[in-house]
Protein backbone atom coordinates (compact mmCIF):
# COMPACT_ATOMS: atom_id res chain seq x y z
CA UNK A 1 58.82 -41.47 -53.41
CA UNK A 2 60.29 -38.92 -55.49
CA UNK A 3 58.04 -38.59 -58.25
CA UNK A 4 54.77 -37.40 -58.68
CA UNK A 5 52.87 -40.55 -60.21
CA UNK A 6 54.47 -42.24 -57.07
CA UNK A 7 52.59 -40.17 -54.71
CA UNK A 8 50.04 -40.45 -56.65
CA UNK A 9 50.06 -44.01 -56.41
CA UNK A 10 50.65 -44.05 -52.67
CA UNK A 11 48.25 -42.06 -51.85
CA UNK A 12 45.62 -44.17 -54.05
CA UNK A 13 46.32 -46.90 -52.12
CA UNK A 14 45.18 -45.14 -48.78
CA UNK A 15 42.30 -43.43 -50.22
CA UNK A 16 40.06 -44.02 -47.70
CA UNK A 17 42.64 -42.71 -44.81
CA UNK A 18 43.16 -39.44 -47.08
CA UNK A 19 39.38 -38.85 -47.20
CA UNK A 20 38.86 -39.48 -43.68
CA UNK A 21 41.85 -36.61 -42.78
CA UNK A 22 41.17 -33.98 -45.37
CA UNK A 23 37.54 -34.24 -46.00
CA UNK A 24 36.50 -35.54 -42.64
CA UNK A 25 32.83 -33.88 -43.34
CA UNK A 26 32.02 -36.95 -45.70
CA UNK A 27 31.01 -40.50 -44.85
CA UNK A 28 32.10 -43.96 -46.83
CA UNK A 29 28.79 -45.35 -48.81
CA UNK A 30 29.67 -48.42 -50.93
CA UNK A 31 32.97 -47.88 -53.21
CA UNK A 32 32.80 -44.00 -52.69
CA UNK A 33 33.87 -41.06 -50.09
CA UNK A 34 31.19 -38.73 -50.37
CA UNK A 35 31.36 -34.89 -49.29
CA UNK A 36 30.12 -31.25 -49.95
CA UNK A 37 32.90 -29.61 -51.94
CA UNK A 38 36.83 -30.25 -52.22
CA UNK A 39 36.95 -27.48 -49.38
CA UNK A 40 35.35 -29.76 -46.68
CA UNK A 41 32.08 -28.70 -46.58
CA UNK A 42 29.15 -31.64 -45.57
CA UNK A 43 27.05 -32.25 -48.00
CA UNK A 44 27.25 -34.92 -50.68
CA UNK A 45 27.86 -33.31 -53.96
CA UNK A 46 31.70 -34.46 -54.38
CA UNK A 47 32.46 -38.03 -54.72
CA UNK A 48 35.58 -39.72 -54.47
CA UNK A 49 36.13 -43.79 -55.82
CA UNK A 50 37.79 -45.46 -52.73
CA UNK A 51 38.39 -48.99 -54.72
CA UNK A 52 37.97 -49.94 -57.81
CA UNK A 53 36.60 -53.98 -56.82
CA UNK A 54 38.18 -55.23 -60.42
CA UNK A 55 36.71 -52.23 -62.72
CA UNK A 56 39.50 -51.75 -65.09
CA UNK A 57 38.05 -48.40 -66.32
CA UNK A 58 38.13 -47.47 -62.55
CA UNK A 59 40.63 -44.71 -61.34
CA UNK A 60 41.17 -45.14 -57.11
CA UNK A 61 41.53 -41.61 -56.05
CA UNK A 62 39.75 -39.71 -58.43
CA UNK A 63 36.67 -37.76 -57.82
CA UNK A 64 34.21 -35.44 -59.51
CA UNK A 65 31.62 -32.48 -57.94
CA UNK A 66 28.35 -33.20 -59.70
CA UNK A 67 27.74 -29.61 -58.68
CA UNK A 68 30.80 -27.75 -60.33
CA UNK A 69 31.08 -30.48 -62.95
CA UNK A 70 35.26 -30.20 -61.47
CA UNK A 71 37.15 -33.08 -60.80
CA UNK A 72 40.71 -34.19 -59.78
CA UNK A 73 42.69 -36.64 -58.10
CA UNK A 74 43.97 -36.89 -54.29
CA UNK A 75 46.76 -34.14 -54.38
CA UNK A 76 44.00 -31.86 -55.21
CA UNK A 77 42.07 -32.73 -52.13
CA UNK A 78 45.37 -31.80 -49.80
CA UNK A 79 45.97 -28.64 -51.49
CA UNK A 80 42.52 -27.56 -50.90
CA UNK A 81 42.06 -28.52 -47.52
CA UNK A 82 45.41 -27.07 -46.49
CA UNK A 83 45.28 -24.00 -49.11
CA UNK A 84 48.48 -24.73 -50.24
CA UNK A 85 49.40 -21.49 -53.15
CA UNK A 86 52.45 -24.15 -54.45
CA UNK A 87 52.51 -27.71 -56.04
CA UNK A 88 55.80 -28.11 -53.25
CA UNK A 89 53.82 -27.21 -50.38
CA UNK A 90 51.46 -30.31 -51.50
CA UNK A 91 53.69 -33.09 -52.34
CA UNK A 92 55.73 -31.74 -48.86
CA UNK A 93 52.16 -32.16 -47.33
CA UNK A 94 51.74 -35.65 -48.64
CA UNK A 95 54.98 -37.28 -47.78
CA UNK A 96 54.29 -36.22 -44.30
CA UNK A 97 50.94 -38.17 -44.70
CA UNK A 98 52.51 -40.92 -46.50
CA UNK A 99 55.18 -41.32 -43.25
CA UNK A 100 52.54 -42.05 -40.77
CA UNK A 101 50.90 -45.28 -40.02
CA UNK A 102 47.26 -46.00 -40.90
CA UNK A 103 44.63 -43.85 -38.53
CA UNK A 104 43.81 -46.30 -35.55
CA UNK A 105 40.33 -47.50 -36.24
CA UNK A 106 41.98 -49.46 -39.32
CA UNK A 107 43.70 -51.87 -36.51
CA UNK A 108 46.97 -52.43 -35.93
CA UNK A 109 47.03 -55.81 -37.84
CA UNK A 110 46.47 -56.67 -41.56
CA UNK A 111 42.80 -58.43 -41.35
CA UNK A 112 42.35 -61.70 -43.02
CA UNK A 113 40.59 -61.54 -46.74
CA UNK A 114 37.50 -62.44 -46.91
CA UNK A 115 36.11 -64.91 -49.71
CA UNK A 116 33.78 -62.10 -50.91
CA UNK A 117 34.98 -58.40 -49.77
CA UNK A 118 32.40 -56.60 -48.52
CA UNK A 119 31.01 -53.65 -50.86
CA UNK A 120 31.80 -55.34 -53.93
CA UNK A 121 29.24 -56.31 -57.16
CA UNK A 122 29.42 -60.24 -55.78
CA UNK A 123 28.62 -59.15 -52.40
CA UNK A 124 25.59 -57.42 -53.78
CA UNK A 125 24.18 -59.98 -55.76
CA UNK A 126 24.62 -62.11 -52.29
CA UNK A 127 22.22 -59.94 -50.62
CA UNK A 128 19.91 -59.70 -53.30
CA UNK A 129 19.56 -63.31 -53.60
CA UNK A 130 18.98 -63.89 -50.03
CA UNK A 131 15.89 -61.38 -50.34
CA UNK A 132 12.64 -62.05 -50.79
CA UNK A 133 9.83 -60.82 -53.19
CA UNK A 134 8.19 -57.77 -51.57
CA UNK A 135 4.52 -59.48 -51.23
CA UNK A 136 2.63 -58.32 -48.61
CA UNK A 137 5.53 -57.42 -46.25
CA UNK A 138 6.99 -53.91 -44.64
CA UNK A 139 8.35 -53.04 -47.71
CA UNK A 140 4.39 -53.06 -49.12
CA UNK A 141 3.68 -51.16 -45.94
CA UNK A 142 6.20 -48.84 -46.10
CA UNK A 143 5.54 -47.40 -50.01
CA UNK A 144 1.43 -47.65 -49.04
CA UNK A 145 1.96 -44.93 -46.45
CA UNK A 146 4.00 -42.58 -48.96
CA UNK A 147 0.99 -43.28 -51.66
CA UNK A 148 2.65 -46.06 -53.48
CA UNK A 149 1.89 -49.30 -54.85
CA UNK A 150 4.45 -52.09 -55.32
CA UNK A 151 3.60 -52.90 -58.94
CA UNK A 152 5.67 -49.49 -60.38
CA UNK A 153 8.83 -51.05 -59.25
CA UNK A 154 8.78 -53.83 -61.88
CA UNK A 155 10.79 -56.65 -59.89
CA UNK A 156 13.74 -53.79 -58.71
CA UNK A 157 12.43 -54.42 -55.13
CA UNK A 158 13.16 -57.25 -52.45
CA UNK A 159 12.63 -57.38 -48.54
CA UNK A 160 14.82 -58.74 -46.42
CA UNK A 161 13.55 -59.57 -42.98
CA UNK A 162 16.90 -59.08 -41.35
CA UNK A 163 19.51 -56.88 -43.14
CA UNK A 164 23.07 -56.23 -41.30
CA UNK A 165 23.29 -52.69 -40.22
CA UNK A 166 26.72 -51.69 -39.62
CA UNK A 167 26.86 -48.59 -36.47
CA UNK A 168 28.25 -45.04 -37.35
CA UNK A 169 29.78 -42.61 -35.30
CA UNK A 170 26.76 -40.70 -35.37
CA UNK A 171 24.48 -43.56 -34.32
CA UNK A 172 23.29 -43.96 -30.49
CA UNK A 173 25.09 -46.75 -28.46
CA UNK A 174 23.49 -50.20 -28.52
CA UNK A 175 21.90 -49.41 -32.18
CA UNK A 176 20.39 -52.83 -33.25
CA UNK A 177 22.82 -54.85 -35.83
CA UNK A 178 19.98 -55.96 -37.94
CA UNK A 179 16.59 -54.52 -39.34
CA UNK A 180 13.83 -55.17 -42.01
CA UNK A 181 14.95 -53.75 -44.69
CA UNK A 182 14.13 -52.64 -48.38
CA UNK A 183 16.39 -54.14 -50.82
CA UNK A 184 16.77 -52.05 -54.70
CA UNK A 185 18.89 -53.53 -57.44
CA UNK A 186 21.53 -51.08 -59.13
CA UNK A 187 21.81 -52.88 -62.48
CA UNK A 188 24.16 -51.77 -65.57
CA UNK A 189 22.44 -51.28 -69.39
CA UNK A 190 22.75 -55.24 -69.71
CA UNK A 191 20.17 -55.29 -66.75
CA UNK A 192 23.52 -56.82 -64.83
CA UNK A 193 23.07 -56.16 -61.00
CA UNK A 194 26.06 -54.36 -60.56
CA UNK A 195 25.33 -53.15 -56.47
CA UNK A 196 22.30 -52.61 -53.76
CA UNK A 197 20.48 -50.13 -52.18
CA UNK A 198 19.44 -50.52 -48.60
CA UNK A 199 16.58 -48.99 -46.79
CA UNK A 200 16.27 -49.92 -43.08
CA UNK A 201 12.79 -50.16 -41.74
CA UNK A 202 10.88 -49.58 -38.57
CA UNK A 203 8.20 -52.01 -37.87
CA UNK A 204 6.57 -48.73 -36.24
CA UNK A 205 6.27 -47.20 -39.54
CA UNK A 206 8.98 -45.28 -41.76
CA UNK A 207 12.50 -45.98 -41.89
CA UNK A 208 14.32 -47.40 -39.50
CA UNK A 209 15.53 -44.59 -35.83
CA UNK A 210 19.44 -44.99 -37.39
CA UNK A 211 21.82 -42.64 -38.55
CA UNK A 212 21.87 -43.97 -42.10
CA UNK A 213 18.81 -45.78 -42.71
CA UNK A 214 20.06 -45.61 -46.22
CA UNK A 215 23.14 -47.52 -47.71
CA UNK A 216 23.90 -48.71 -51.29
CA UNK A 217 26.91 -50.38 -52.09
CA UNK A 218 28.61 -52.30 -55.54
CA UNK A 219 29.36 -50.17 -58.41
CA UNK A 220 27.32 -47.13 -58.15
CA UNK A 221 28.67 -44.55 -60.65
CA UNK A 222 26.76 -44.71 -64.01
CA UNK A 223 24.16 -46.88 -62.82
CA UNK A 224 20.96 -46.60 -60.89
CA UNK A 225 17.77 -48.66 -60.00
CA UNK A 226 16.10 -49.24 -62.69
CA UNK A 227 12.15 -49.03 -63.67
CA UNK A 228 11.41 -50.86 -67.09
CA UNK A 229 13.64 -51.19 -69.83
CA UNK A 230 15.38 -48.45 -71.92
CA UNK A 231 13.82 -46.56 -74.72
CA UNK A 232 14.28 -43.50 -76.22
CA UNK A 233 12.06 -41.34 -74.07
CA UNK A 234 12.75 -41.73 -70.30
CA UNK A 235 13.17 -40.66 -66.88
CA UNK A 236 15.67 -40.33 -64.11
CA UNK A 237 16.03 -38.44 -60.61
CA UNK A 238 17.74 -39.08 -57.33
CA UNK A 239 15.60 -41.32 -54.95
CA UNK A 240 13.55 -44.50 -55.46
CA UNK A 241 10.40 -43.29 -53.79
CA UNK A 242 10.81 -39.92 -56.08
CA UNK A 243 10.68 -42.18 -59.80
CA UNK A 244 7.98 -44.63 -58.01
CA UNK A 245 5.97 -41.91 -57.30
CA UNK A 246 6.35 -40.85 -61.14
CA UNK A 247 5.68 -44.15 -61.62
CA UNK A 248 1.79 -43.76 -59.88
CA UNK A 249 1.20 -41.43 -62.79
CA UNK A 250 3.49 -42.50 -65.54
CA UNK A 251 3.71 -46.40 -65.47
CA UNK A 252 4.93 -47.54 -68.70
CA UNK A 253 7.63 -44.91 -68.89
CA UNK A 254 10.86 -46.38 -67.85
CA UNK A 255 13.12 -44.55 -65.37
CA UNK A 256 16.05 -44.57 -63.16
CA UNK A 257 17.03 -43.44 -59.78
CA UNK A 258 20.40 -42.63 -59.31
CA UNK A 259 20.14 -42.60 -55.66
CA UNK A 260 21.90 -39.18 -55.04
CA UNK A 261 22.18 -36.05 -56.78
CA UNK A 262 25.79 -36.45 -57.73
CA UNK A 263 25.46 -40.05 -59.12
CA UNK A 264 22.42 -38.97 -60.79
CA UNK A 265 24.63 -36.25 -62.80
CA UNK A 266 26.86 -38.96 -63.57
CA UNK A 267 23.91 -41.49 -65.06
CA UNK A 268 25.39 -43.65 -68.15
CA UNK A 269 22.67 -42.59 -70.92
CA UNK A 270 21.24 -45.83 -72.47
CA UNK A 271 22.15 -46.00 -76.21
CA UNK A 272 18.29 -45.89 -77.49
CA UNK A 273 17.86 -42.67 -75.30
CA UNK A 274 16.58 -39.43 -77.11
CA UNK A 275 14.52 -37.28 -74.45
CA UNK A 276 15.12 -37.93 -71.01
CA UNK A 277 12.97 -35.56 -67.89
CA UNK A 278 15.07 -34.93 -65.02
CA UNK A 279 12.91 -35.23 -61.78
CA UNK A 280 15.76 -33.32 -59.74
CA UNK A 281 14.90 -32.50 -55.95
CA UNK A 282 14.08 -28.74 -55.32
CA UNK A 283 17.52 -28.48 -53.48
CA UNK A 284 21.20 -26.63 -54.67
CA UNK A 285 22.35 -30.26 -55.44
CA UNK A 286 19.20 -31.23 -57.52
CA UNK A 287 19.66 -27.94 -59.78
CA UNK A 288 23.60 -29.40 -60.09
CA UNK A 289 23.28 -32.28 -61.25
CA UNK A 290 20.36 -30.77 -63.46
CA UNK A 291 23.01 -28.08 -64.81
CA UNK A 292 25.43 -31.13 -65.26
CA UNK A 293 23.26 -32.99 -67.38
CA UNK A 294 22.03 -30.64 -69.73
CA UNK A 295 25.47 -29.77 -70.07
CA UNK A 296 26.04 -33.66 -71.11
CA UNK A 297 22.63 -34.12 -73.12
CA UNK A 298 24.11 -31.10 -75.46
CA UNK A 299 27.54 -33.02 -76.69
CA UNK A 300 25.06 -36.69 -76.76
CA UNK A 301 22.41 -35.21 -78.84
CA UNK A 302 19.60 -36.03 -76.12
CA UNK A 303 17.22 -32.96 -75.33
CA UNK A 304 16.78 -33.37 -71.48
CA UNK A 305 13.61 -31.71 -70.00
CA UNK A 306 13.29 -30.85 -66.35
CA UNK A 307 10.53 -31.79 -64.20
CA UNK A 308 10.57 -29.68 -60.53
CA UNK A 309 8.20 -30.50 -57.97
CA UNK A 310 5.91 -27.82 -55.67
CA UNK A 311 7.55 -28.96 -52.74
CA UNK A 312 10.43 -30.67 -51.69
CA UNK A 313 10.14 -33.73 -54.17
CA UNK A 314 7.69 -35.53 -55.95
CA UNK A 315 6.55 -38.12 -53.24
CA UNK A 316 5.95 -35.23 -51.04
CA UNK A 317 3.54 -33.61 -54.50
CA UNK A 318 1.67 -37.12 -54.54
CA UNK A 319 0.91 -37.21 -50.80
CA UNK A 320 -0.04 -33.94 -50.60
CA UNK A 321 -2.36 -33.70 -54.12
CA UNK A 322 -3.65 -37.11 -54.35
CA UNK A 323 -3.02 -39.18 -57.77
CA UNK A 324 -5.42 -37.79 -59.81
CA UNK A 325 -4.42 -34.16 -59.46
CA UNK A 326 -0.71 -35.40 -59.26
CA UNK A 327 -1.28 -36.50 -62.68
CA UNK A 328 -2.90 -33.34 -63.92
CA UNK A 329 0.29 -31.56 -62.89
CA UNK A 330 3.06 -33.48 -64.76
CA UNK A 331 0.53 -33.70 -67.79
CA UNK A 332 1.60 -30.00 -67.87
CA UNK A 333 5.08 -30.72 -67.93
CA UNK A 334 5.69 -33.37 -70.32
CA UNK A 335 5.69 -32.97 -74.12
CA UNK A 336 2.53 -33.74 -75.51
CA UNK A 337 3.02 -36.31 -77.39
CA UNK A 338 4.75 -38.22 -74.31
CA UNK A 339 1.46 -36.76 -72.42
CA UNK A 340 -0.83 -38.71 -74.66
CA UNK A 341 1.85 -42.03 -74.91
CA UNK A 342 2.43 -42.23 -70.74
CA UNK A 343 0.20 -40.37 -68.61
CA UNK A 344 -2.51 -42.09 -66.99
CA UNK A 345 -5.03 -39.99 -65.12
């Protein structure tokens, strides 16, 4: 315990009990802590990998702010949250952390492993292969009353009629275990499902009266749902209704959602990929993760062009203007030649 890498290592090991006791602001959503700023603050701009489920290239521990474009590992975390002025005062800090047992709600027993830990790639594919087509279901239902058609999503949807919803702290006692849900497929360049997003429904119309009616879990960072296949002229923002609403106006152009604002910053850019828009949320983390990828289209020779809703994103724009003058708008903001190639009015 006397070197550095050791703590490192140690502390790695309990990421999830450092999170929850210096940056008790956040929440757990799939393999990732996620968390305002390395100060605390709530919000989900800073991200933190929890496990690495078999990822070689993974690093337990580390984490990046898509807003400040900073990053670091654990020790980081404690000297920030404690505003420790000395390296000492840090490592002191994290032996005393180190000494204590596991917070309480872990148990005091080692659970059994299960055949597929839940969270993982395998357990995502499990989920997605016990949905079902989206047909004429709530899923159908649910994108209808937000202007949207099923046929933009290209096969990235699935409903399941009964999807396990797992009670936060900030849910009401007695929330229901299980709800219709909306089922996305995070896939890798190779079109690999590689994780799931989760959208619980209300048979009453919208999502579903929880504290997170949204979940996605696998390996997140890099990836994203994914609309059509990759070419050199694309798209890519934060939520799936955002790029399906695109998708109204803009069908053959392939996009991605990237499901938040910091793991849209951190988007893998396909190899073909020369121009890609940014439809980023008219929020301080949807200019971040803007900033942070012009930043990275610079050193990768892609030109990325920004496209900002009127309001708050672009599902609210295509509620509130109807398709047709939706699609007058963004024929203003793309290039023209992608104008003439995508758009349909």
């Amino acid at each position: 315990m006397d070197s550095i890498s050791d703590i490192v290592r140690r502390l790695a090991e309990n990421a999830e009990a450092v999170c929850r006791r210096y940056l008790s602001n956040g929440r757990r959503e799939g393999r990732y802590w996620l968390v305002g700023d390395i100060r605390n603050a709530p919000g989900r701009s800073l991200y933190v990998l929890l496990s690495a489920a078999g990822d070689s290239r993974a690093q337990v521990g580390k984490w990046t702010d898509a807003a400040s474009g900073e990053h670091g590992d654990l020790l980081d975390i404690i000297a920030a949250s404690c505003g420790h002025g000395a390296m000492r005062e840090t490592l002191a800090e994290a032996r005393r952390f180190l000494s204590l047992p596991l917070p309480t709600s872990f148990g005091s027993r080692v659970p059994r492993a299960r055949k597929t830990p839940a969270g993982t790639p395998v357990a995502a594919r499990r989920l997605w292969a016990a949905a079902k087509p989206v047909g004429d279901t709530l899923v159908a239902a649910y994108l209808g009353a937000r202007g949207i058609g099923v046929a933009g999503s290209g096969g990235s949807l699935r409903y399941h009629p009964r999807c396990y919803y797992r009670a936060s702290r900030d849910d009401a006692p007695g929330v229901r275990s299980a709800w219709q849900a909306m089922i996305a497929a995070v896939t890798d360049d190779q079109d690999n499902i590689v994780g799931v997003h989760r959208t619980w429904l209300d048979p009453a119309g919208g999502k579903a009266p929880v504290a997170c009616p949204r979940r996605a879990m696998g390996h997140l960072l890099g990836h994203g749902v994914r609309f059509g296949r990759s070419d050199a002229v694309m798209a890519a923002g934060e939520g799936i209704e955002t790029m399906l609403s695109l998708r109204e106006a803009l069908p053959s152009l392939p996009m991605i959602a990237g499901l938040s604002a910091a793991h849209l910053a951190a988007i893998r850019f396909p190899q073909p990929l020369r121009r890609l828009y940014v439809a980023c949320d008219k929020d301080p983390a949807g200019a971040g993760a803007l900033k942070t990828l012009v930043e990275r289209g610079v050193h990768a020779g892609i030109e990325i062009v920004p496209l900002v809703p009127e309001r708050g994103d672009f599902n609210d724009d295509l509620c509130a203007l109807g398709r047709a003058r939706f699609a007058d708008r963004l024929g203003c903001l793309l290039r023209g030649e992608d104008t003439a190639r995508f758009l349909v009015r």
